[in-house]
C-alpha atoms as a PDB file:
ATOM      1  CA  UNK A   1      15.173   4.254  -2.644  1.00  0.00           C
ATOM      2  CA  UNK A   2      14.586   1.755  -4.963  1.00  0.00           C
ATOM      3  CA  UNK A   3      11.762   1.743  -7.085  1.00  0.00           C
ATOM      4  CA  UNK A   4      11.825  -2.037  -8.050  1.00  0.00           C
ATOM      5  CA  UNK A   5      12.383  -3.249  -3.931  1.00  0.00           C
ATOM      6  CA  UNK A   6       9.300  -0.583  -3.134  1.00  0.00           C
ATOM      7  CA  UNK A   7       7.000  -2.480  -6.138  1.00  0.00           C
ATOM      8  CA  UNK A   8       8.108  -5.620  -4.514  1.00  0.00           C
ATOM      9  CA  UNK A   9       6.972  -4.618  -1.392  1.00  0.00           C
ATOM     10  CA  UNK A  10       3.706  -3.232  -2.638  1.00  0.00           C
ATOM     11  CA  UNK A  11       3.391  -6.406  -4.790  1.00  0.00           C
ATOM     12  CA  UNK A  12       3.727  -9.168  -1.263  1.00  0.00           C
ATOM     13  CA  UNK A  13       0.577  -7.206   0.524  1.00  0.00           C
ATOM     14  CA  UNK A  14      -1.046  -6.793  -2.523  1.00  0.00           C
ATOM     15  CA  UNK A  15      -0.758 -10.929  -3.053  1.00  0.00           C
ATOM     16  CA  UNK A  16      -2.581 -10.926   0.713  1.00  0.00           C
ATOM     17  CA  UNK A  17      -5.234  -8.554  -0.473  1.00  0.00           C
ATOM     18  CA  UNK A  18      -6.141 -10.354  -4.006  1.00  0.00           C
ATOM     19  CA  UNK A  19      -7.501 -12.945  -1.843  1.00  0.00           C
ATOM     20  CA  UNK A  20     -10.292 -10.865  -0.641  1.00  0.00           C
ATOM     21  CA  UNK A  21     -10.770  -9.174  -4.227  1.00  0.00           C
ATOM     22  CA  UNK A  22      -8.741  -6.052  -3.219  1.00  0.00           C
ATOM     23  CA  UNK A  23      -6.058  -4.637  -5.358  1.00  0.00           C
ATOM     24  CA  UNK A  24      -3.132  -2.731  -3.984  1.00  0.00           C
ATOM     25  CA  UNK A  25      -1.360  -0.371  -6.781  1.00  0.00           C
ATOM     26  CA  UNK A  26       2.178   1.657  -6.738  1.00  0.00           C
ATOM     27  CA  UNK A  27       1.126   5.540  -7.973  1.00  0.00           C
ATOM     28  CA  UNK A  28       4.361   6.872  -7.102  1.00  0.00           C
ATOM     29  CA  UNK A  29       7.510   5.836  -5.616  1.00  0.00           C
ATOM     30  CA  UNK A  30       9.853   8.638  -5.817  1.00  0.00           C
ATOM     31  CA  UNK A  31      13.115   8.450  -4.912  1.00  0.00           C
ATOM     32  CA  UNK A  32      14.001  12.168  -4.511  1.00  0.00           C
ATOM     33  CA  UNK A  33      11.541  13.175  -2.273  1.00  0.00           C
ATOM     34  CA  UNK A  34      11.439   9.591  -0.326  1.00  0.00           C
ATOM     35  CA  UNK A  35       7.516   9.904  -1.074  1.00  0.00           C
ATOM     36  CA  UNK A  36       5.442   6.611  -1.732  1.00  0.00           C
ATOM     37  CA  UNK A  37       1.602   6.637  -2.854  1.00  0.00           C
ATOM     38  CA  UNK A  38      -0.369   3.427  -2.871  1.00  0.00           C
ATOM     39  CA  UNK A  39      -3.854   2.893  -4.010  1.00  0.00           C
ATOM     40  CA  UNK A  40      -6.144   0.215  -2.626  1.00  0.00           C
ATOM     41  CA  UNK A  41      -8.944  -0.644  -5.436  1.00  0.00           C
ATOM     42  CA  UNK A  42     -11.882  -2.433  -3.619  1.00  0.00           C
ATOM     43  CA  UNK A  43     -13.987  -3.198  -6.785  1.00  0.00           C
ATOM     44  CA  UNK A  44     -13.994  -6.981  -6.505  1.00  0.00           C
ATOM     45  CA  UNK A  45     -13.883  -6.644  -2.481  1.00  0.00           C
ATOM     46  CA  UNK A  46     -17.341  -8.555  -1.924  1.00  0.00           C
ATOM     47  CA  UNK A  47     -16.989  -8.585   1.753  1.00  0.00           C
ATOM     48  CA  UNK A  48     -15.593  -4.988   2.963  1.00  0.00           C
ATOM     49  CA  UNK A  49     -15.700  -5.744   6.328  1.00  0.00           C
ATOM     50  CA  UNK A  50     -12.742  -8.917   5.479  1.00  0.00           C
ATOM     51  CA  UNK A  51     -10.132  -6.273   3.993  1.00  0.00           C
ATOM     52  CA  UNK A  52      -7.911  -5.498   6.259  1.00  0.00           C
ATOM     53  CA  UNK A  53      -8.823  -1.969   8.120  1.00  0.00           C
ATOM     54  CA  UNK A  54      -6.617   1.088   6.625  1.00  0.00           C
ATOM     55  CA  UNK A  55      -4.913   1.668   9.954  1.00  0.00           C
ATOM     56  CA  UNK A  56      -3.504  -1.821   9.946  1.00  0.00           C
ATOM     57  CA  UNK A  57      -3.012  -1.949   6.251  1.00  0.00           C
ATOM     58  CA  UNK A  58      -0.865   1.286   6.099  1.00  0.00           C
ATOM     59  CA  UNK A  59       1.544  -0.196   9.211  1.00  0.00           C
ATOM     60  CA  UNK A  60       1.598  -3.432   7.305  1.00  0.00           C
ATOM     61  CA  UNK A  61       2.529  -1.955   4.043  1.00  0.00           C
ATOM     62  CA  UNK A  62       5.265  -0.061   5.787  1.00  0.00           C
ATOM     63  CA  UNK A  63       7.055  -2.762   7.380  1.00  0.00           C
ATOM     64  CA  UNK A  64       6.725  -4.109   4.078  1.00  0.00           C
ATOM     65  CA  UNK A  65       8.864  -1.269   2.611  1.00  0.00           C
ATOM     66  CA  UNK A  66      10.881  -0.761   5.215  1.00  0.00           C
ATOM     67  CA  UNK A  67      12.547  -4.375   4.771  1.00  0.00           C
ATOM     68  CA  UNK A  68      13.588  -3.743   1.556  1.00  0.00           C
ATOM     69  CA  UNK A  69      14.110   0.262   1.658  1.00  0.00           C
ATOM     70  CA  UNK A  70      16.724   1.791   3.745  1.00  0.00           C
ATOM     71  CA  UNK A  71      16.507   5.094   4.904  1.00  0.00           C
ATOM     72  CA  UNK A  72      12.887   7.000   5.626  1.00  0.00           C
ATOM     73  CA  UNK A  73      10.266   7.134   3.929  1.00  0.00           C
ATOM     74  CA  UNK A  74       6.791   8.931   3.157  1.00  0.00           C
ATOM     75  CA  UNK A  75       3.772   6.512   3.088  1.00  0.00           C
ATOM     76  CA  UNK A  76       0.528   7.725   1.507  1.00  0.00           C
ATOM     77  CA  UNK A  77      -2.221   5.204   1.428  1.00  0.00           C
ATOM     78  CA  UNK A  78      -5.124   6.239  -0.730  1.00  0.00           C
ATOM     79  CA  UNK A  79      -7.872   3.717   0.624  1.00  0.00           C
ATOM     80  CA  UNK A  80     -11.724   4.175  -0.522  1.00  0.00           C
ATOM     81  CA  UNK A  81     -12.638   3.699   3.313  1.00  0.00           C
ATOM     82  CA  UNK A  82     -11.469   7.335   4.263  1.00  0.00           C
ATOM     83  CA  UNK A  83     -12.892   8.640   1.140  1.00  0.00           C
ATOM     84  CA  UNK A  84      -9.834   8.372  -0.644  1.00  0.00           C
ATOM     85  CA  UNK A  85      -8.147  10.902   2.097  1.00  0.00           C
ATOM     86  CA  UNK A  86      -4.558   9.814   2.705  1.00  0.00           C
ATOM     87  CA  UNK A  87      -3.081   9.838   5.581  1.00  0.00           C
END
């Protein structure tokens, strides 16, 4: 896995998000353990109802990975919405 294609990947949703004030961040991307974390900061979000909904976020971000990362891969989205809980 590389770290640079996963950013990328993080980076194109989080361009999608910025328009509602969200902000999507790369904790870790680890290579060894195939393990991805991603945090979604809401602070600007003035309308939390037009953020995408985590479910549909965490496939999206996926896809978004998986076009640029070969192999599997462990998704963890941290999103405020489920208290922070990933999934």
């Amino acid at each position: 896995m590389n770290v640079d294609d996963v950013e990328a990947a993080v980076e194109e949703m989080g361009a999608l998000l910025r328009l509602d004030g969200a902000e999507l961040t790369v904790l870790e991307a680890n290579p060894k353990t195939a393990r991805i974390e991603v945090a979604l900061d809401m602070t600007g979000v003035e309308c939390e109802d037009c953020v995408m909904p985590p479910e549909m976020l965490e496939q999206m971000i996926s896809d978004a990975v998986a076009r640029r990362v070969r192999g599997e891969f462990e998704l963890v989205l941290r999103d405020p919405r489920r208290g922070g809980v990933p999934s």
